[in-house]
Protein backbone atom coordinates (compact mmCIF):
# COMPACT_ATOMS: atom_id res chain seq x y z
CA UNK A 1 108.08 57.67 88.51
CA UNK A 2 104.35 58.26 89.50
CA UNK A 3 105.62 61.53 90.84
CA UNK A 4 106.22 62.97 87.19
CA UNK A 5 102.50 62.57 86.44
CA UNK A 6 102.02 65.43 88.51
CA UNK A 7 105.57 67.47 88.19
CA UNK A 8 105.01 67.17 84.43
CA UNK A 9 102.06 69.15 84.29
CA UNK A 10 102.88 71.34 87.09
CA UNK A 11 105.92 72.60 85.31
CA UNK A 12 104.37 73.27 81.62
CA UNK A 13 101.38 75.50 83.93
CA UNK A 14 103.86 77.30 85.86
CA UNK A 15 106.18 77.83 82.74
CA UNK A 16 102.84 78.87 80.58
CA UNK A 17 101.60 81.44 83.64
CA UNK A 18 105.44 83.28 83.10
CA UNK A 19 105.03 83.74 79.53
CA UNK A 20 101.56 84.76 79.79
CA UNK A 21 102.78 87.43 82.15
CA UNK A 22 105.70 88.42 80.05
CA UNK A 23 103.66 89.16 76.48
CA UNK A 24 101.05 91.14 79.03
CA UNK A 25 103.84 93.07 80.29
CA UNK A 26 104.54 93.56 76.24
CA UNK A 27 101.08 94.26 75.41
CA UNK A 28 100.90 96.94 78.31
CA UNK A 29 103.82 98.77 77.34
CA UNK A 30 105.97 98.15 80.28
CA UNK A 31 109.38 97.87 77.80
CA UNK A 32 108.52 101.13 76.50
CA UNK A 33 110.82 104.12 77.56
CA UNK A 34 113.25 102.71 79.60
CA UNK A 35 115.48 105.49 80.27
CA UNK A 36 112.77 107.26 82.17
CA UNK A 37 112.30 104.89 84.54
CA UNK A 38 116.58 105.49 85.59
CA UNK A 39 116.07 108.75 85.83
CA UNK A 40 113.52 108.76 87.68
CA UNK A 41 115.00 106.60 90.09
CA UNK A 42 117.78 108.95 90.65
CA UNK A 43 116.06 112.54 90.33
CA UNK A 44 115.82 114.91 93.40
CA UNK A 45 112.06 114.86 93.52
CA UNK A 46 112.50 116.40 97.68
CA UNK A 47 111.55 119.76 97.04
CA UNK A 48 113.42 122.25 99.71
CA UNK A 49 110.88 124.48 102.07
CA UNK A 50 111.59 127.57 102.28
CA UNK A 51 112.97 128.94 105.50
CA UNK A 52 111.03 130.18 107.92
């Protein structure tokens, strides 16, 4: 049971880092246009050289 004192504490700081992280993804717009990120991921961005 002494091992709770410490896995207690650990698991309310690890559990208040993620939400920290998650409302300053929020705050930084990271949620905002999602569609652009898909298409972006699947866009030819190579552009073709011209031959030589």
């Amino acid at each position: 049971m002494e091992v709770m004192v410490i896995l207690v504490p650990l698991a309310l700081g690890l559990g208040l880092v993620g939400l920290l992280g998650f409302l300053w993804s929020l705050n930084s717009g990271q949620y905002d246009h999602l569609e652009g990120a898909a298409w972006r991921a699947i866009a030819d961005d190579e552009q073709k050289k011209p031959a030589e």
